[in-house]
Protein backbone atom coordinates (compact mmCIF):
# COMPACT_ATOMS: atom_id res chain seq x y z
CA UNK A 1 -105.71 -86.98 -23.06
CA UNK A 2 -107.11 -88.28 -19.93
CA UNK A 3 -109.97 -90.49 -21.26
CA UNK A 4 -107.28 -91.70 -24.04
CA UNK A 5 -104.52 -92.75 -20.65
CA UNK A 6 -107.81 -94.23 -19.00
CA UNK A 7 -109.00 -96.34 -21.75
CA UNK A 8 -105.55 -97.67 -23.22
CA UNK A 9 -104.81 -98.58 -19.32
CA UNK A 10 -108.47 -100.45 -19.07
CA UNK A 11 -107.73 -102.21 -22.41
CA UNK A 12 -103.95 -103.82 -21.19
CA UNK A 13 -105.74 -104.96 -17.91
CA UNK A 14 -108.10 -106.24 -19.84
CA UNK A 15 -106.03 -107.86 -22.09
CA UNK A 16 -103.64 -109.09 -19.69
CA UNK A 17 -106.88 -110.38 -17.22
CA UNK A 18 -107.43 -112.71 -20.24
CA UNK A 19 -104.23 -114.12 -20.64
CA UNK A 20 -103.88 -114.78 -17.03
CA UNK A 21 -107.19 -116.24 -17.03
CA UNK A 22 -105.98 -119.37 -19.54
CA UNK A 23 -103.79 -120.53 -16.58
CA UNK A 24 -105.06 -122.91 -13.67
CA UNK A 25 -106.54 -120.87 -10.97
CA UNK A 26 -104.21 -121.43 -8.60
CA UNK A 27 -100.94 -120.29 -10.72
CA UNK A 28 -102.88 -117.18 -11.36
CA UNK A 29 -103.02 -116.20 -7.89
CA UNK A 30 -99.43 -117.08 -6.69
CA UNK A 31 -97.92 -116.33 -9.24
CA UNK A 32 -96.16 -113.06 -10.30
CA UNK A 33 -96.43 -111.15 -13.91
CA UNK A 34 -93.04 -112.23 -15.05
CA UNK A 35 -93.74 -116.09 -14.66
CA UNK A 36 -97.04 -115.40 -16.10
CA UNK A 37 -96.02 -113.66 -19.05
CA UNK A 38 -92.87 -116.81 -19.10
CA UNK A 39 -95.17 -119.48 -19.35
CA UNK A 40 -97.60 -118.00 -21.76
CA UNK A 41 -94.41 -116.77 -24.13
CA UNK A 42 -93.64 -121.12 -23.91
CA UNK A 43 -90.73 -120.20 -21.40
CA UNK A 44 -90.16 -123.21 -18.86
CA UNK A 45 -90.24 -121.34 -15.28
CA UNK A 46 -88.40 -123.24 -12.62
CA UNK A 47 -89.17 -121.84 -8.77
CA UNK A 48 -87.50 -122.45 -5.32
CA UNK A 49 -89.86 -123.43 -3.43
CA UNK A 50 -88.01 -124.71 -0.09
CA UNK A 51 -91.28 -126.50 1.19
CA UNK A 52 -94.46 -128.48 0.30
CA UNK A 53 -96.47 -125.30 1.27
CA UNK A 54 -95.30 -123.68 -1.09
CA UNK A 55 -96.48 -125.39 -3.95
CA UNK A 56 -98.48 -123.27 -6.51
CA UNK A 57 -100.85 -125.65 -7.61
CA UNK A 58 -104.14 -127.14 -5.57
CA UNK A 59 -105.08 -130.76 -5.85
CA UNK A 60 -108.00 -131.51 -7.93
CA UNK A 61 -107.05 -129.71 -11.26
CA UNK A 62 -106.27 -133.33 -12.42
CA UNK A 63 -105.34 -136.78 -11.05
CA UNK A 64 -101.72 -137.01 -11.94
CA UNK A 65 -101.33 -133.59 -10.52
CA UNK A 66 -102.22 -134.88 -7.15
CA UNK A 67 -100.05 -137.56 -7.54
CA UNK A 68 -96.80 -135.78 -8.39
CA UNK A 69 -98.26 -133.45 -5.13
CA UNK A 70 -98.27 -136.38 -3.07
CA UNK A 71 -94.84 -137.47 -4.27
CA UNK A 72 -93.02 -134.69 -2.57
CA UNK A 73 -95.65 -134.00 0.71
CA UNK A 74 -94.77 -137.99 1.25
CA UNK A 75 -91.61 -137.08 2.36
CA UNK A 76 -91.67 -133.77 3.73
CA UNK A 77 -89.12 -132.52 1.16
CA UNK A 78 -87.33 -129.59 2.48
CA UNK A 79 -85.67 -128.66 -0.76
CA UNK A 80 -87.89 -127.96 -3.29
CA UNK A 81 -87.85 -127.28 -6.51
CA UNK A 82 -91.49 -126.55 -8.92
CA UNK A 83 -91.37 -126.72 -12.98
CA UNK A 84 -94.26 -126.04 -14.90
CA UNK A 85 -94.08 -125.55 -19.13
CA UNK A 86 -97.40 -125.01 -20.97
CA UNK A 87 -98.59 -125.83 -24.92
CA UNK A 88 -101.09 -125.65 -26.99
CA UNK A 89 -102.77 -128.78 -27.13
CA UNK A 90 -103.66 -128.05 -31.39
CA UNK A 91 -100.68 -129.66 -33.09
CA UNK A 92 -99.52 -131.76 -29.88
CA UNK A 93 -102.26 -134.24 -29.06
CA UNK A 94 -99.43 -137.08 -29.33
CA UNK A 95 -98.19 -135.21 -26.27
CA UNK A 96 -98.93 -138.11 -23.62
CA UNK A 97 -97.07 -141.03 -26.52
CA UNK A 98 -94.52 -138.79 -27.06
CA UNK A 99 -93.83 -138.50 -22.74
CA UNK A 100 -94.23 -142.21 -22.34
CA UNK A 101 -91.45 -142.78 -25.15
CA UNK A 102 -88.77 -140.47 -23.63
CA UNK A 103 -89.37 -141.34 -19.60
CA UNK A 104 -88.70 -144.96 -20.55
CA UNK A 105 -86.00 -144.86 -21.91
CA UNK A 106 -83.50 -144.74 -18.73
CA UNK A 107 -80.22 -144.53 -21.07
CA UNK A 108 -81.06 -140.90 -21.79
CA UNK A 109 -79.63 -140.34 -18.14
CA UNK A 110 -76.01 -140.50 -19.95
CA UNK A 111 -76.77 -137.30 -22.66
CA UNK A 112 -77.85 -135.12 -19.23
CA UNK A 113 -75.59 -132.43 -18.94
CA UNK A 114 -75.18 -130.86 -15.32
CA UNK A 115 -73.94 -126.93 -15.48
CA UNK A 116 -72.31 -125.36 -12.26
CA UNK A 117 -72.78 -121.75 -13.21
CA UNK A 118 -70.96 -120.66 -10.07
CA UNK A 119 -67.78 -123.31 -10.89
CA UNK A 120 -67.99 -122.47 -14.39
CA UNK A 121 -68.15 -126.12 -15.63
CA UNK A 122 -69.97 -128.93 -17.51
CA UNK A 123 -70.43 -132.06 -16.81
CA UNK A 124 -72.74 -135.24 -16.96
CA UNK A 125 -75.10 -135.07 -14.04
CA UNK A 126 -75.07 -139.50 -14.09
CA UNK A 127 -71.77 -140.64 -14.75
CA UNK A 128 -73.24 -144.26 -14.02
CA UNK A 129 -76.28 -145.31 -15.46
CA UNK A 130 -77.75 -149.52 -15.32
CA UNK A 131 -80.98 -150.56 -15.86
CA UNK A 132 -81.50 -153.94 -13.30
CA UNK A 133 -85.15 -154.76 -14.28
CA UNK A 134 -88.42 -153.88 -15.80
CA UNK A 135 -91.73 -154.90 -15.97
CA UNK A 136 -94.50 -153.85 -18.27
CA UNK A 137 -98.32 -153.73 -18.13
CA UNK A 138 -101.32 -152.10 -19.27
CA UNK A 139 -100.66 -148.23 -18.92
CA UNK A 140 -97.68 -148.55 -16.74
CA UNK A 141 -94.69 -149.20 -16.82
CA UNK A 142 -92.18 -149.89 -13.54
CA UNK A 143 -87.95 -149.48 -14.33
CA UNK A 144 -85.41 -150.38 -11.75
CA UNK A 145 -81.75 -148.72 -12.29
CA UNK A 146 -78.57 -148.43 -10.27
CA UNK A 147 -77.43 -144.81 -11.02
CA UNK A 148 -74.36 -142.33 -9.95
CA UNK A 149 -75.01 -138.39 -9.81
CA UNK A 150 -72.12 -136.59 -9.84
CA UNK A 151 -70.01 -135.88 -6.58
CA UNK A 152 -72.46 -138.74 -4.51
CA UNK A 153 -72.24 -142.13 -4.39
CA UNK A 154 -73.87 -144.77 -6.91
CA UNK A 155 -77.05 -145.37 -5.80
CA UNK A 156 -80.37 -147.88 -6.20
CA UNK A 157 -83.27 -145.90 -8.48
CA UNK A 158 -87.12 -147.03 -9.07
CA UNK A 159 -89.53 -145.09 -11.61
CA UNK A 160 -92.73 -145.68 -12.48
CA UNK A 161 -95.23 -144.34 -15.48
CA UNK A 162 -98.45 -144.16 -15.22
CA UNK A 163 -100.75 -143.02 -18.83
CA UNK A 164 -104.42 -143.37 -19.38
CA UNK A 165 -107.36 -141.24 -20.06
CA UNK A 166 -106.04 -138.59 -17.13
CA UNK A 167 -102.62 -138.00 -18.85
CA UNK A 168 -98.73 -138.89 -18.15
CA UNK A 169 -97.48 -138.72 -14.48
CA UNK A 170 -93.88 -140.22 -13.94
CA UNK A 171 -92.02 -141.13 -10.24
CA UNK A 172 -88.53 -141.55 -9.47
CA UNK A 173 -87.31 -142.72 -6.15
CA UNK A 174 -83.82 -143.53 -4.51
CA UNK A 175 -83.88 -146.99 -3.05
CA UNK A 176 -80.38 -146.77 -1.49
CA UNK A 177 -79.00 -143.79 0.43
CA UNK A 178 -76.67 -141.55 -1.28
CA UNK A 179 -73.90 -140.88 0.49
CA UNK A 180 -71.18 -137.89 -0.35
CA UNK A 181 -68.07 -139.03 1.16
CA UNK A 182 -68.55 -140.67 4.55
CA UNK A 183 -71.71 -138.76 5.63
CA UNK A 184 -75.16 -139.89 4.55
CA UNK A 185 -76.54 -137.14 2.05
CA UNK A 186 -80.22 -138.20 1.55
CA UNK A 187 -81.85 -141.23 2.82
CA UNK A 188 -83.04 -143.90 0.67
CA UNK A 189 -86.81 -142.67 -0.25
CA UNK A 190 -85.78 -139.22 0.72
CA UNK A 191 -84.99 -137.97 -2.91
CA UNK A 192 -88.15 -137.88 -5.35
CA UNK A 193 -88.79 -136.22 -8.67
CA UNK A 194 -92.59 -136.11 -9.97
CA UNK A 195 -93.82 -135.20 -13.21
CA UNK A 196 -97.08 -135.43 -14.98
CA UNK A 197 -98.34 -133.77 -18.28
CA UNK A 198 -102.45 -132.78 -18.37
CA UNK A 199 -104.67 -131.20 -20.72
CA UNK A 200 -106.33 -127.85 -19.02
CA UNK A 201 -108.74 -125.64 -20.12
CA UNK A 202 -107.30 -126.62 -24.14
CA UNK A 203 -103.68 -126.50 -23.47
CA UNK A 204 -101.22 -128.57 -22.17
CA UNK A 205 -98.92 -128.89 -19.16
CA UNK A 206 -96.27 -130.21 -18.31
CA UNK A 207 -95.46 -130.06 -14.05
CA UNK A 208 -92.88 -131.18 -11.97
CA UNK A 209 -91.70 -130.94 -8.78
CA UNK A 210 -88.38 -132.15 -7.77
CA UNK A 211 -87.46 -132.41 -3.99
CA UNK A 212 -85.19 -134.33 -1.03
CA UNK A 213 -85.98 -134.38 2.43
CA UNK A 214 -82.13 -133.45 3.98
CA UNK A 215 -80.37 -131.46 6.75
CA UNK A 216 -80.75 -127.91 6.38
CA UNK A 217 -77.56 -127.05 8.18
CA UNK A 218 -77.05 -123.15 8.19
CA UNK A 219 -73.42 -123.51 6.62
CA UNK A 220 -73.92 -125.81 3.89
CA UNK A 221 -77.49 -125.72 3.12
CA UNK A 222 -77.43 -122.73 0.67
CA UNK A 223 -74.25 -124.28 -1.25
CA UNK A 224 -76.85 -128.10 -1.26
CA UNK A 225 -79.87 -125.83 -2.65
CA UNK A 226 -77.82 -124.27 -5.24
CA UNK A 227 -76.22 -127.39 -5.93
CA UNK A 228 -79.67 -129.18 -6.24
CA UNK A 229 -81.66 -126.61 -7.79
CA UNK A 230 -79.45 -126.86 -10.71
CA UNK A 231 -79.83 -130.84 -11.05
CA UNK A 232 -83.55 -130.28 -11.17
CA UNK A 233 -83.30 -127.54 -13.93
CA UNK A 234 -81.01 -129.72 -15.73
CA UNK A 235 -82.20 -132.71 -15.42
CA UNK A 236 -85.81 -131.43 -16.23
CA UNK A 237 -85.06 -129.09 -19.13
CA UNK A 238 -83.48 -131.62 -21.03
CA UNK A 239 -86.59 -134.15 -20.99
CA UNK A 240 -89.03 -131.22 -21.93
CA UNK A 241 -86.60 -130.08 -24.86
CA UNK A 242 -87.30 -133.48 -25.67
CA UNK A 243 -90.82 -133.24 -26.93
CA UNK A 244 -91.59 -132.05 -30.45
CA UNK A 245 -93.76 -129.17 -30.05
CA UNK A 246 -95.97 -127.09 -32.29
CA UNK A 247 -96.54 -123.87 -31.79
C-alpha cells in the first residue's frame, strides 16, 4: 500500500512539475498552485500587486514585456494591478491582427461595463468617450481621446500600439489630471495601463499591468484600491473576451 501512496504521489508531482514548467520561469516561482492551475485551465488571473516590486514577471522574456514593465516602474505606481491570460498558439496565430483590430478601435470604451460588487450596481466605466486625433504608420499606431470614467472628471487620453515581429504591446496614458470633485485624484501621466501579447515557449500570452501613482491615505486608500482594482478587471476582461480563441 505504501509503494502504491509513494508512486501515485511521485506521478502528480510529476505531472504537475510539467505543467508548471510550460509557464515563464518567473510565474512559476511566484506564483501559487491556484493561479497556476487558473491560467493553464484558460482562466484570466488578475493580482493586487500594490507596487512595481511586486511584479511576477522579469524583463527579458520578450520586448513588449519590458515595455508594458517600464510603463508602470515609470511612474512609481502605487496601485497596482497584474493580468496575465495564456493560449495555445495552434489555432490562434492571427492573435497579434486580431489585438491590433480591437485596441484601435477607441469607441469600444462605450460597451465597457464597470461592476461595483460591494454597491451592487452596473454601470459604464466611460460615460464620455471622443477620439481628437490619430496618426498611422508602419507598425504603430498613436490615438488621442478625451474620455470620462465614472465618478472623475473628463479627462485628456493618449495610446499607442506597437506590432512587429516581437508581438502586440499597447499604452494608455492620462494627459490631463483627473480630478474627483475639487481634489486632484491622479496627476496627468500618473494613470497608465500596459498590455502586450507574446508567443512563449508555443503558447500565447496576453499581460497587463494596470497602475496610478496616488495618495495612499490610510482612510480612503482601501475604498480607491477596491474601487480601481475593479476598473482594471473590467476594463481588461472585456478586451480579452474580445479575441476569438481556439482551444
Amino acid at each position: 500500500m505504501k509503494k502504491h501512496t509513494l508512486f501515485a504521489a511521485f506521478f502528480v508531482m510529476a505531472t504537475l512539475t510539467r505543467a508548471f514548467a510550460q509557464l515563464p520561469p518567473s510565474f512559476s516561482s511566484e506564483w501559487g498552485d491556484v493561479e497556476k492551475n487558473g491560467l493553464q485551465e484558460g482562466k484570466i488571473i488578475i493580482r493586487n500587486i500594490q507596487r512595481c516590486k511586486n511584479i511576477s514577471i522579469q524583463k527579458g522574456l520578450n520586448p513588449c514585456v519590458d515595455k508594458v514593465i517600464d510603463v508602470a516602474e515609470k511612474i512609481d505606481a502605487n496601485y497596482l494591478a497584474e493580468i496575465i491570460y495564456k493560449m495555445p498558439k495552434n489555432g490562434n496565430e492571427s492573435v497579434i491582427d486580431q489585438a491590433v483590430s480591437i485596441f484601435e478601435d477607441i469607441s469600444l470604451y462605450k460597451e465597457i461595463i464597470y461592476t461595483d460588487e460591494k454597491k451592487g450596481s452596473n454601470r459604464n466605466l466611460f460615460p464620455l468617450v471622443e477620439e481628437r486625433f490619430r496618426n498611422d504608420g508602419p507598425g504603430y499606431i498613436q490615438i488621442g481621446s478625451h474620455l470620462r470614467m465614472d465618478m472623475l472628471s473628463a479627462y485628456d487620453s493618449e495610446l499607442e500600439i506597437e506590432y512587429g515581429k516581437d508581438g502586440f504591446f499597447f499604452h494608455q496614458k492620462n494627459t490631463s489630471p483627473l480630478m474627483w470633485r475639487s481634489f486632484k485624484a491622479v496627476k496627468d501621466g500618473n494613470m497608465v495601463a500596459g498590455i502586450c501579447c507574446f508567443e512563449w515557449n508555443g503558447d500565447y500570452y496576453v499581460y497587463a499591468l494596470g497602475g496610478i501613482r496616488a495618495p495612499r491615505i490610510p482612510f480612503v486608500m482601501k475604498e480607491i484600491e477596491r474601487q480601481f482594482i475593479g476598473r482594471i478587471e473590467d476594463f481588461t476582461v472585456f478586451y480579452i473576451r474580445r479575441f476569438k480563441i481556439q482551444r
